[in-house]
N, C-alpha and C. Protein backbone atom coordinates (compact mmCIF):
# COMPACT_ATOMS: atom_id res chain seq x y z
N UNK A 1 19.14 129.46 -118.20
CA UNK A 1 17.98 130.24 -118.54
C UNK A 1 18.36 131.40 -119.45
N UNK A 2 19.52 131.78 -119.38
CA UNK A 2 20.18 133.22 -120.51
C UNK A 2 20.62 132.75 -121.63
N UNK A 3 19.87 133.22 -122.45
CA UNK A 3 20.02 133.40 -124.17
C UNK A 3 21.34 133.76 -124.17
N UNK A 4 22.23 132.56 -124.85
CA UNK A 4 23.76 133.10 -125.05
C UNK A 4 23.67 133.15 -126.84
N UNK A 5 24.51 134.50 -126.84
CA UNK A 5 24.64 134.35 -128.59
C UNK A 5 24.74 133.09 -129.26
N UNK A 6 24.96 133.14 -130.37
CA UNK A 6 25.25 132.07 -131.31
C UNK A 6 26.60 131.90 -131.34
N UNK A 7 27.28 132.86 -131.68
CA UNK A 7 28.57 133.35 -132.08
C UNK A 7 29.42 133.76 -130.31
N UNK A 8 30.50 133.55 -130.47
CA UNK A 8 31.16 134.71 -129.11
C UNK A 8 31.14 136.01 -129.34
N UNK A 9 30.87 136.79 -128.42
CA UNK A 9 31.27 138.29 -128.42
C UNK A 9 32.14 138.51 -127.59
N UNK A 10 33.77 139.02 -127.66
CA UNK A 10 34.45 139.26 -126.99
C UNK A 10 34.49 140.72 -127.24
N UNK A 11 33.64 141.79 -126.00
CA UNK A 11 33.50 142.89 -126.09
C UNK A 11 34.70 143.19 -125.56
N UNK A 12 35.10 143.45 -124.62
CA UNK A 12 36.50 144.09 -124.31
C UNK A 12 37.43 143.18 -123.58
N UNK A 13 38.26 143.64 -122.75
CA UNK A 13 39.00 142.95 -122.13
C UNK A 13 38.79 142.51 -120.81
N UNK A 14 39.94 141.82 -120.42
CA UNK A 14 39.72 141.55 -118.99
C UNK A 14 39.58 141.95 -118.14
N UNK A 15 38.88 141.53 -116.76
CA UNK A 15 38.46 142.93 -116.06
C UNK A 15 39.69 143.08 -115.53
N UNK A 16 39.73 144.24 -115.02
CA UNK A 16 39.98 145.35 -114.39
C UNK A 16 41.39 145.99 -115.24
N UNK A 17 40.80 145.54 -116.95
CA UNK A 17 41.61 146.27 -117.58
C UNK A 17 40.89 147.72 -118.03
N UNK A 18 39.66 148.13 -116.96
CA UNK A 18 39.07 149.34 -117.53
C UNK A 18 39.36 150.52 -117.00
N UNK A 19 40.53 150.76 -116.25
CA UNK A 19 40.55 151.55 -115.10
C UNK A 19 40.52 152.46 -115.78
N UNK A 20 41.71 152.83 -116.75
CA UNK A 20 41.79 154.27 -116.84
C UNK A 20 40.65 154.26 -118.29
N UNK A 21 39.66 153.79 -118.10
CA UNK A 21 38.54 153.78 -119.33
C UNK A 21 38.57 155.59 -120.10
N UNK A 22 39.08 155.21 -121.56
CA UNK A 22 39.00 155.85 -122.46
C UNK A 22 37.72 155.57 -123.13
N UNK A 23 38.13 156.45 -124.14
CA UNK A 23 36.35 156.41 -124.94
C UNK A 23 36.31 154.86 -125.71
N UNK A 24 37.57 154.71 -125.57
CA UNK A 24 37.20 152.63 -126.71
C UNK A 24 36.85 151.68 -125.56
N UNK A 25 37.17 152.22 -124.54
CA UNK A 25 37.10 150.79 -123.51
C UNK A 25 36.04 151.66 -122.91
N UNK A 26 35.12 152.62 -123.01
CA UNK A 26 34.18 153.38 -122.34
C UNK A 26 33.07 152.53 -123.77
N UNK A 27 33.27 152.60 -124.75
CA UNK A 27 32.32 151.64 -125.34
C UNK A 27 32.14 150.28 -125.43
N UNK A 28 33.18 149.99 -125.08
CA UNK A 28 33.20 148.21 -125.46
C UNK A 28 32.85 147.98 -124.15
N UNK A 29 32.64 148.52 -122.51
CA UNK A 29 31.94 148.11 -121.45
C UNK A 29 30.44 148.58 -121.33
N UNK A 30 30.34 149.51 -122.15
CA UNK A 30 28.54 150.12 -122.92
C UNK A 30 28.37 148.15 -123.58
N UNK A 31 28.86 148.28 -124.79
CA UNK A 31 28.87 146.90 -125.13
C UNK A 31 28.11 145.86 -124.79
N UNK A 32 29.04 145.95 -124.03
CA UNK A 32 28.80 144.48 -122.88
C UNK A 32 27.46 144.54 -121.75
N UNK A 33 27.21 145.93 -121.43
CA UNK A 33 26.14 146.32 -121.03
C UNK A 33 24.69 146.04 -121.67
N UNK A 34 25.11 146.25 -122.83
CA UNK A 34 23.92 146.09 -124.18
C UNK A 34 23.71 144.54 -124.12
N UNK A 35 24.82 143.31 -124.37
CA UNK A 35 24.28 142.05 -124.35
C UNK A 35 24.04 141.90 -123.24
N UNK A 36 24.50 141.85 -121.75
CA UNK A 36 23.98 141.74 -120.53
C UNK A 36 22.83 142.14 -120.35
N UNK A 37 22.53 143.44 -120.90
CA UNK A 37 20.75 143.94 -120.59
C UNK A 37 20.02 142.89 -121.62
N UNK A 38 20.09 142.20 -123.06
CA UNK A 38 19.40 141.45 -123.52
C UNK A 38 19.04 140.52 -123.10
N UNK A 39 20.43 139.44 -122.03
CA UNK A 39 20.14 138.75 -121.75
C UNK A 39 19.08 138.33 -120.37
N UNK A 40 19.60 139.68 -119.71
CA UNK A 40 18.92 139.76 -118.57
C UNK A 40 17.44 139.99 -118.76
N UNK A 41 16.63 140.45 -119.83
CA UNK A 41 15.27 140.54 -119.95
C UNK A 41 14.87 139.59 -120.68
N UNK A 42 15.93 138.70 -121.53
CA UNK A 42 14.92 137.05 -122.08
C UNK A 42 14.90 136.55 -120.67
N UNK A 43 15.31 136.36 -119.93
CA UNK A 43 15.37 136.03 -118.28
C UNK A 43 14.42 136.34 -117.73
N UNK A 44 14.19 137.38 -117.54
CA UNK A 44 13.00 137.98 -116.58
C UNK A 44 11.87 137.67 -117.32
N UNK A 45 11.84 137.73 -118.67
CA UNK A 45 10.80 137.21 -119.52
C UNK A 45 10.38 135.72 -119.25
N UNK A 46 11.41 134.52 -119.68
CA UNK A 46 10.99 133.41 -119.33
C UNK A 46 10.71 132.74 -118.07
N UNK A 47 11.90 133.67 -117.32
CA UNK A 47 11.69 133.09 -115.49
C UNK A 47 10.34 133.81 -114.66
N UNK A 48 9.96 135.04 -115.23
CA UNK A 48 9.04 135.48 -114.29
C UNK A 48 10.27 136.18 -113.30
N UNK A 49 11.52 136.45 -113.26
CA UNK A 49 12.61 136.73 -112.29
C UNK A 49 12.20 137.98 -112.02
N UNK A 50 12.27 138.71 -110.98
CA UNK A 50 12.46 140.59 -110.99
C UNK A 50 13.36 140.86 -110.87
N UNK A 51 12.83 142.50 -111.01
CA UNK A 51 14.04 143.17 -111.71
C UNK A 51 14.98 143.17 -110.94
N UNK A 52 14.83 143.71 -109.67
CA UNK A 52 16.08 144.15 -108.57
C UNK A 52 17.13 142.55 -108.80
N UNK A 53 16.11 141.43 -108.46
CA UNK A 53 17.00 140.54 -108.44
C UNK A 53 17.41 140.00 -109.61
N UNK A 54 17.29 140.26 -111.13
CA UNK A 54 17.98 139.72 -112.13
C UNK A 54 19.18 140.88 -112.29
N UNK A 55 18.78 141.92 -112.09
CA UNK A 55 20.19 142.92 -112.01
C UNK A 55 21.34 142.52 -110.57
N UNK A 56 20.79 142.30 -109.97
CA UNK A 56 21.88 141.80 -108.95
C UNK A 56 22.21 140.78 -109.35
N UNK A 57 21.80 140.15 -109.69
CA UNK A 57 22.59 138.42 -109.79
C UNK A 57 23.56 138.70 -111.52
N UNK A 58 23.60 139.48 -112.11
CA UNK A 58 23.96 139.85 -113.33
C UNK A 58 25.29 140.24 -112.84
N UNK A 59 25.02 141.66 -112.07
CA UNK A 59 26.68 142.21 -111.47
C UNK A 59 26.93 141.53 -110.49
N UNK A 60 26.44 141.39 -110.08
CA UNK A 60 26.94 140.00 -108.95
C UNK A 60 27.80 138.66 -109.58
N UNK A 61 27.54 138.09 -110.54
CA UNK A 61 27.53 136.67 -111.27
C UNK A 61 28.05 136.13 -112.46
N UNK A 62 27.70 137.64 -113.04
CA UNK A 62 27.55 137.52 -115.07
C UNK A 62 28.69 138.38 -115.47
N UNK A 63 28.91 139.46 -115.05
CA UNK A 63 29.51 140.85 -115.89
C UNK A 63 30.95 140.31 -115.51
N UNK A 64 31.39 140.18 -116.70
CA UNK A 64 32.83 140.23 -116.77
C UNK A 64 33.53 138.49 -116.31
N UNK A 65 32.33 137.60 -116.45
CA UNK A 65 32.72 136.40 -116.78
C UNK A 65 33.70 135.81 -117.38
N UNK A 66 34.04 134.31 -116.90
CA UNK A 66 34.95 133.91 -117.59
C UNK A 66 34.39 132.35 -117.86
N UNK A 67 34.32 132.07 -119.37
CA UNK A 67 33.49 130.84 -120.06
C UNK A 67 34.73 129.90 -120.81
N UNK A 68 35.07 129.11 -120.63
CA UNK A 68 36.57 128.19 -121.37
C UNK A 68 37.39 128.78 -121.56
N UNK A 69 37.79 129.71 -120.27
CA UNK A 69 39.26 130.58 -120.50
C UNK A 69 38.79 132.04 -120.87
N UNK A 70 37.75 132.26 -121.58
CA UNK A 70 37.80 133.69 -122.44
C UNK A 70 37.01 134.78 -121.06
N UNK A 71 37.41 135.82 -121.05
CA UNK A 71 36.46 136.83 -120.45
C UNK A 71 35.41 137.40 -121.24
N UNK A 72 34.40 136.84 -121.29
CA UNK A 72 34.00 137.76 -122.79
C UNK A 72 33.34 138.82 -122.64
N UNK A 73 32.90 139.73 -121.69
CA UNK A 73 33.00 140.81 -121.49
C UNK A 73 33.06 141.60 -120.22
N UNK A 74 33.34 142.74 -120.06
CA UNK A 74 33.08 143.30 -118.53
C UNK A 74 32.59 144.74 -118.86
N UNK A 75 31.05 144.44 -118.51
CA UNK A 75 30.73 145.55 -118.89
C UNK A 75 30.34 146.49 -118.02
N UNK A 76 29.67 147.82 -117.91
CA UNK A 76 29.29 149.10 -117.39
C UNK A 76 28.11 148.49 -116.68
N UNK A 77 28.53 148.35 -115.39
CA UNK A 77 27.47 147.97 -114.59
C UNK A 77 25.75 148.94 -114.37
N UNK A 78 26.24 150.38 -114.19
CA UNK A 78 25.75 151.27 -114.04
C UNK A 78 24.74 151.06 -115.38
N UNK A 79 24.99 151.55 -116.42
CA UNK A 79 24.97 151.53 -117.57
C UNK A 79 23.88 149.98 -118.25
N UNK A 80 24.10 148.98 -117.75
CA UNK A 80 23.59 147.81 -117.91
C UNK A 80 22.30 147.56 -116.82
N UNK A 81 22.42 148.60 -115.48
CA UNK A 81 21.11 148.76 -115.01
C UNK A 81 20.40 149.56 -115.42
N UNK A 82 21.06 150.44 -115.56
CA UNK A 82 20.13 151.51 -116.60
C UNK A 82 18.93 150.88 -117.42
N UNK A 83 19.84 150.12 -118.72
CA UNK A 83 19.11 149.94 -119.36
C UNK A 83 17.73 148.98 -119.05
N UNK A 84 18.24 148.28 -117.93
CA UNK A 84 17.05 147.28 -117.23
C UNK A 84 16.35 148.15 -116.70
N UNK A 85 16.29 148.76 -115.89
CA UNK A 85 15.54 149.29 -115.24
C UNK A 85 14.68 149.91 -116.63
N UNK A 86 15.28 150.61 -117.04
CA UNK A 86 14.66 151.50 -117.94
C UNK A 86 13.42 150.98 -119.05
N UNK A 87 14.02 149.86 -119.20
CA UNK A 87 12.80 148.99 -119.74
C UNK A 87 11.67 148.63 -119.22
N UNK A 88 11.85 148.38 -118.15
CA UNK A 88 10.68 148.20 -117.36
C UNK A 88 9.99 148.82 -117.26
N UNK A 89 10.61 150.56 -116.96
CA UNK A 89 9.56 151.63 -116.23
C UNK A 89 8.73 151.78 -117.73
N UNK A 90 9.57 151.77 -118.48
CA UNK A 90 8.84 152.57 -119.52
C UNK A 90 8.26 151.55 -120.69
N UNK A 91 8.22 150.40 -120.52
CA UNK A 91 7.71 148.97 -121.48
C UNK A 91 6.67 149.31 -122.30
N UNK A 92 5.76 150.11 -121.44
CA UNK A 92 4.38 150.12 -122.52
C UNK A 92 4.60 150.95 -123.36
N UNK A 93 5.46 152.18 -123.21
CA UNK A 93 5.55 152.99 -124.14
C UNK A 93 6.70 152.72 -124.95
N UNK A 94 7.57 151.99 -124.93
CA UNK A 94 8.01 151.06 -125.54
C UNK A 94 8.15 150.34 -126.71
N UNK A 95 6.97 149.32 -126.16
CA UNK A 95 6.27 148.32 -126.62
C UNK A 95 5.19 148.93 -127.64
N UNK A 96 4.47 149.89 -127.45
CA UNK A 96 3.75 150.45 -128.59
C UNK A 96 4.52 151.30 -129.61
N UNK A 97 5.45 151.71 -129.34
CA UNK A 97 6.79 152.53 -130.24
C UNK A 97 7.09 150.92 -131.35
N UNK A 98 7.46 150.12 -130.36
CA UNK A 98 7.96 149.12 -131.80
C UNK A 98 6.56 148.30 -132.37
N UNK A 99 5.58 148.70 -131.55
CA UNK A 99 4.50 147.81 -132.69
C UNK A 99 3.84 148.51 -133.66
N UNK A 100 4.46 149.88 -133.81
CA UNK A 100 3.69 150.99 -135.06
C UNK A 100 4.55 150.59 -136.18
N UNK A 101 5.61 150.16 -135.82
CA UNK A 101 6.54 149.29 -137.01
C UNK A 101 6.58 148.04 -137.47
N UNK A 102 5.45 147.05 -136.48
CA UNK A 102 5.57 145.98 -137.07
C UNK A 102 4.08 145.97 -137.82
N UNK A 103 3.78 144.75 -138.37
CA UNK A 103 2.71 144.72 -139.13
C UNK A 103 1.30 144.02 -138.45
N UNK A 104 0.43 144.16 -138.40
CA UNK A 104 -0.90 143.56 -137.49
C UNK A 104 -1.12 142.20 -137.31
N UNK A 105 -0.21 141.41 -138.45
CA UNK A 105 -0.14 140.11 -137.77
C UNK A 105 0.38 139.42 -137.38
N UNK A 106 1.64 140.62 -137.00
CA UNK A 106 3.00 140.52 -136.25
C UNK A 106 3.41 141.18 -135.41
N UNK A 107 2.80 141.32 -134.39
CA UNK A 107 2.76 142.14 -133.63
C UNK A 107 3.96 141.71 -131.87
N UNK A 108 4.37 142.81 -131.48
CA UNK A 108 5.62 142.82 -130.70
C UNK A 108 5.51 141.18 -129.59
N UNK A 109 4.40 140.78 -129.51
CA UNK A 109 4.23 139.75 -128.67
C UNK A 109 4.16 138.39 -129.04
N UNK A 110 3.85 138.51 -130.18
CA UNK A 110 3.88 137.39 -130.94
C UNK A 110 5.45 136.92 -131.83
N UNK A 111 6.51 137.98 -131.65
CA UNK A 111 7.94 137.48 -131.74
C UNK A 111 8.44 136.70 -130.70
N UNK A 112 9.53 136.27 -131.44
CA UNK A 112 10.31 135.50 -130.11
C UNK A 112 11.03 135.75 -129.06
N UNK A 113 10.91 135.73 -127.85
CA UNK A 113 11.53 136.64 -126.68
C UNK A 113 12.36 136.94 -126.75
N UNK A 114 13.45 136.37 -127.27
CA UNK A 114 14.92 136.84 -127.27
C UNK A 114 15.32 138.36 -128.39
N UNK A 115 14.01 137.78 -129.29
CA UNK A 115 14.34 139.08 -130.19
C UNK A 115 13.34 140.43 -129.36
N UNK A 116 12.32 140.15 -128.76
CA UNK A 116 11.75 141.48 -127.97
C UNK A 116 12.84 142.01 -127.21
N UNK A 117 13.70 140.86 -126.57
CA UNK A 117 14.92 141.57 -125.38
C UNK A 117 15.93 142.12 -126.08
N UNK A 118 15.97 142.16 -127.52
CA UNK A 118 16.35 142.44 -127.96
C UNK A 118 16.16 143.88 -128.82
N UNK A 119 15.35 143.94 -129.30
CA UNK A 119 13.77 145.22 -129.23
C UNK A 119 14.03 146.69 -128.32
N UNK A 120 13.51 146.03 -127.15
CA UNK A 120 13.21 146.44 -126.53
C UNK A 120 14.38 147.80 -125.67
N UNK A 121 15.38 147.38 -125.49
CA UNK A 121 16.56 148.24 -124.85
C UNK A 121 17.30 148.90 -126.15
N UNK A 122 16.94 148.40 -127.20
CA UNK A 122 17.19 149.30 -128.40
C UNK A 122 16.30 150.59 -128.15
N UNK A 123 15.13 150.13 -128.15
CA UNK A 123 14.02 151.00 -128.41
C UNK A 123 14.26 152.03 -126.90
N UNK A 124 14.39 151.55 -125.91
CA UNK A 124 14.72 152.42 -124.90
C UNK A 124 15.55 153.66 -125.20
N UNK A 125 16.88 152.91 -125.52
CA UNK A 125 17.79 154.31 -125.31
C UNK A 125 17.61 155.18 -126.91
N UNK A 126 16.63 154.76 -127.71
CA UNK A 126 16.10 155.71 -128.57
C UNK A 126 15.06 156.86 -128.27
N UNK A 127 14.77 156.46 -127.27
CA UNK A 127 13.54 156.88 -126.52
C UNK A 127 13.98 157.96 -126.23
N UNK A 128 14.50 157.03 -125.01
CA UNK A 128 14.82 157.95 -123.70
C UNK A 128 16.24 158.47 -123.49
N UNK A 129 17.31 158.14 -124.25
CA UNK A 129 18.60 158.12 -124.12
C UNK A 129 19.31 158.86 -124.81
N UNK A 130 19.00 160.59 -125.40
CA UNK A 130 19.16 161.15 -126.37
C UNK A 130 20.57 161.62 -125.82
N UNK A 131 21.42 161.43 -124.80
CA UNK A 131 22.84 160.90 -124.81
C UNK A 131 23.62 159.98 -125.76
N UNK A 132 23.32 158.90 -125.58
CA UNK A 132 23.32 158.18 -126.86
C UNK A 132 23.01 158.19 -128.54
N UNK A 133 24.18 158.68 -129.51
CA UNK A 133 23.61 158.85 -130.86
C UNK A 133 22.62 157.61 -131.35
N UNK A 134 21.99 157.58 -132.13
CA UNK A 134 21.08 157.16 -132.80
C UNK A 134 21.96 155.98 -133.69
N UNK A 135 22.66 156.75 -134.28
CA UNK A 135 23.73 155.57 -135.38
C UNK A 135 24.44 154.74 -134.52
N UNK A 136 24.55 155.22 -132.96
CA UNK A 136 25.34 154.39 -132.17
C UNK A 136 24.66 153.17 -131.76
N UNK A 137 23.09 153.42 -131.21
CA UNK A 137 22.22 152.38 -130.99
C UNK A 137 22.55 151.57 -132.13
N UNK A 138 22.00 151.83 -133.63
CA UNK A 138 21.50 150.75 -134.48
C UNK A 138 22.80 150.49 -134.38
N UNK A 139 23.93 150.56 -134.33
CA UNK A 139 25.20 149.63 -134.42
C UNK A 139 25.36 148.75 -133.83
N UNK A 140 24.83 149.21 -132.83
CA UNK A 140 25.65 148.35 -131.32
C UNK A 140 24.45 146.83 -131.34
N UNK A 141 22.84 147.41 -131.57
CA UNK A 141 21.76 146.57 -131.12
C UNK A 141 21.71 145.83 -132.87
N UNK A 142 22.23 146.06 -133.22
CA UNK A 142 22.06 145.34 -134.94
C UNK A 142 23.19 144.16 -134.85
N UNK A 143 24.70 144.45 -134.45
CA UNK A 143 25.39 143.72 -134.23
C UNK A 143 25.38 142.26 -133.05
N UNK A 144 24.53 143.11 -131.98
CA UNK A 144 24.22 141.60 -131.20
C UNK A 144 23.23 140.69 -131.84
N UNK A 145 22.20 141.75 -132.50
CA UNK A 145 21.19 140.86 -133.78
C UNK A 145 21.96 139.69 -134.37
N UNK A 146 23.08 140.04 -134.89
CA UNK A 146 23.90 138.77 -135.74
C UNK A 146 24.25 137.83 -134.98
N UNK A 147 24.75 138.05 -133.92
CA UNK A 147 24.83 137.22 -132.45
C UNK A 147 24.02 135.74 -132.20
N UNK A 148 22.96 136.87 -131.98
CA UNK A 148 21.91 135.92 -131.39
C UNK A 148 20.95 135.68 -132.74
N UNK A 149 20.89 135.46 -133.86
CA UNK A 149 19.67 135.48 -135.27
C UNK A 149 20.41 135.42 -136.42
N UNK A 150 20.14 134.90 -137.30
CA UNK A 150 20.67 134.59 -138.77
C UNK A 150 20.34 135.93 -139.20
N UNK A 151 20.70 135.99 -140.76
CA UNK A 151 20.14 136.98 -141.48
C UNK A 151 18.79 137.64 -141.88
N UNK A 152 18.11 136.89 -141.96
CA UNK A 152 16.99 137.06 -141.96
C UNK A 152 15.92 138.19 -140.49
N UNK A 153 16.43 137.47 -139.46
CA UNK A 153 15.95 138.35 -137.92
C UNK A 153 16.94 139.13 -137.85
N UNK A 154 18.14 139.75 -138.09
CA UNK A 154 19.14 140.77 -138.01
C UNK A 154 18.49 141.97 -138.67
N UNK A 155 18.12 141.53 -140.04
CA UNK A 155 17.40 142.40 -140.53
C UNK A 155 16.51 143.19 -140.50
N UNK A 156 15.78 142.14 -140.16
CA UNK A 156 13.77 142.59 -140.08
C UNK A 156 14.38 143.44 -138.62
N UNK A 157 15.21 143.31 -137.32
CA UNK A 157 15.42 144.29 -136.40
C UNK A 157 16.10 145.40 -136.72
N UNK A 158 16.75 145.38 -138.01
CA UNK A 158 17.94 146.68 -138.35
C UNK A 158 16.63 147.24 -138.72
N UNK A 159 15.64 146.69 -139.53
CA UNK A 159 14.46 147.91 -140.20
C UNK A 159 13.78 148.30 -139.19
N UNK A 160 13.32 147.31 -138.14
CA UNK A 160 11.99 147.93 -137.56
C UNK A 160 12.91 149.27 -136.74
N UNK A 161 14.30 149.00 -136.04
CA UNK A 161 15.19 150.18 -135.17
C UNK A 161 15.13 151.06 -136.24
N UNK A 162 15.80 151.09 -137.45
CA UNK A 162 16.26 152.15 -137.97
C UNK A 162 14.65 152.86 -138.36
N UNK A 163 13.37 152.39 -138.70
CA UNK A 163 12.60 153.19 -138.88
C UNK A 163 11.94 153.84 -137.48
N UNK A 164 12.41 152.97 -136.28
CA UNK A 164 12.24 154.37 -135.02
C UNK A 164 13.12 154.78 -135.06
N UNK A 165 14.21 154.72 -135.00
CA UNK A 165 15.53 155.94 -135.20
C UNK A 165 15.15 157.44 -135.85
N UNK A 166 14.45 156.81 -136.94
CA UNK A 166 14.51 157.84 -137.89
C UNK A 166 13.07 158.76 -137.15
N UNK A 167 12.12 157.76 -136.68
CA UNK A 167 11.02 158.97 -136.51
C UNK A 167 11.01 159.60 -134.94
N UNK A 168 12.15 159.15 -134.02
CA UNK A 168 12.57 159.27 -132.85
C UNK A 168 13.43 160.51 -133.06
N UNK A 169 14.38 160.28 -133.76
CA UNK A 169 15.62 161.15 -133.84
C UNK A 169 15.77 161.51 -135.43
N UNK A 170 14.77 162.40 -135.84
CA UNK A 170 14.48 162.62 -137.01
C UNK A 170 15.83 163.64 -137.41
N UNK A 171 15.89 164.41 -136.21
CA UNK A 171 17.17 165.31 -136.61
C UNK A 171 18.23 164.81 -136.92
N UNK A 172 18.54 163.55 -136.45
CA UNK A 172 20.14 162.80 -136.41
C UNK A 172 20.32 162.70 -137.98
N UNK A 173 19.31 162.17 -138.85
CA UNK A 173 19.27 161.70 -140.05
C UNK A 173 19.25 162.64 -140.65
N UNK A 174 18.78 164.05 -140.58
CA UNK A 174 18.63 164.69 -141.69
C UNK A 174 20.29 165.10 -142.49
N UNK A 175 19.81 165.20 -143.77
CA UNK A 175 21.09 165.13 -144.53
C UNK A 175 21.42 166.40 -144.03
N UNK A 176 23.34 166.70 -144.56
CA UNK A 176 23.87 168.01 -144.21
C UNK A 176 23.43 168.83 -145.55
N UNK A 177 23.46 170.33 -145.33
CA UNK A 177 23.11 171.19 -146.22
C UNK A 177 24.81 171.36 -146.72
């Protein structure tokens, strides 16, 4: 039922190589958090699953997997509920944040789920996550774009994020004097 990239993402290493987590292995388990939260809401999207129980069965099941030998990621559990949860509470406001960017006869529901789950936890920690830089989101949520979408859907999501980025976190962008 989980949207696996196209491509592998080998976000960090093996588990319980995060102990003494520095700031590179403090991002690359953010990372992994980021595709785990995508996948976990095309899920809840197509299954009808809830939340409590697609986040449990995630850290329970998913995080820090091992698929033909590879670990391909172990990510920030905490961090990867976050972002689930966070979607949820706050969806509608959300969901109308990314449809002032799309166009009226394209509107957030009428994309394809994987790219809303995709959307969507971008649009969160733009929101709500002003911990998180702005250039850090579009990096992180642009790069799983390539993942999971050709060029064409990588794109059209780098524009619709970066034009909430910009009217979210208008300060981040402004040039230096």
């Amino acid at each position: 039922m989980t949207q696996s990239p196209k491509r592998r993402i080998r976000v960090p290493k093996a588990p319980g190589e995060l102990k003494s987590a520095g700031t590179k292995d403090r991002a690359r388990a953010r990372a992994g958090a980021r595709l785990a939260a995508v996948q976990a809401l095309y899920q809840m999207e197509l299954s009808g699953q809830g939340l409590d129980s697609v986040i449990e069965e995630f850290i329970d099941l998913r995080l820090g997997m091992e698929i033909d030998g590879d670990h391909l990621y172990e990510a920030d559990a905490t961090f990867f509920a976050e972002l689930v949860r966070g979607v949820i509470e706050h969806q509608t406001s959300i969901d109308r944040a990314i449809d002032a960017f799309l166009s009226e006869e394209w509107p957030l529901a009428r994309l394809e789920a994987i790219l809303r789950a995709l959307l969507r936890p971008a649009a969160f920690e733009l929101l709500e996550r002003g911990d998180v830089p702005a250039r850090v989101v579009l990096n992180e949520y642009v790069d799983l774009g390539s993942a999971f979408f050709g060029e064409a859907e990588t794109v059209f999501a780098n524009g619709v994020l970066n034009k909430l980025a910009r009217k979210a976190r208008a300060s981040e962008f402004e040039p230096l004097a």
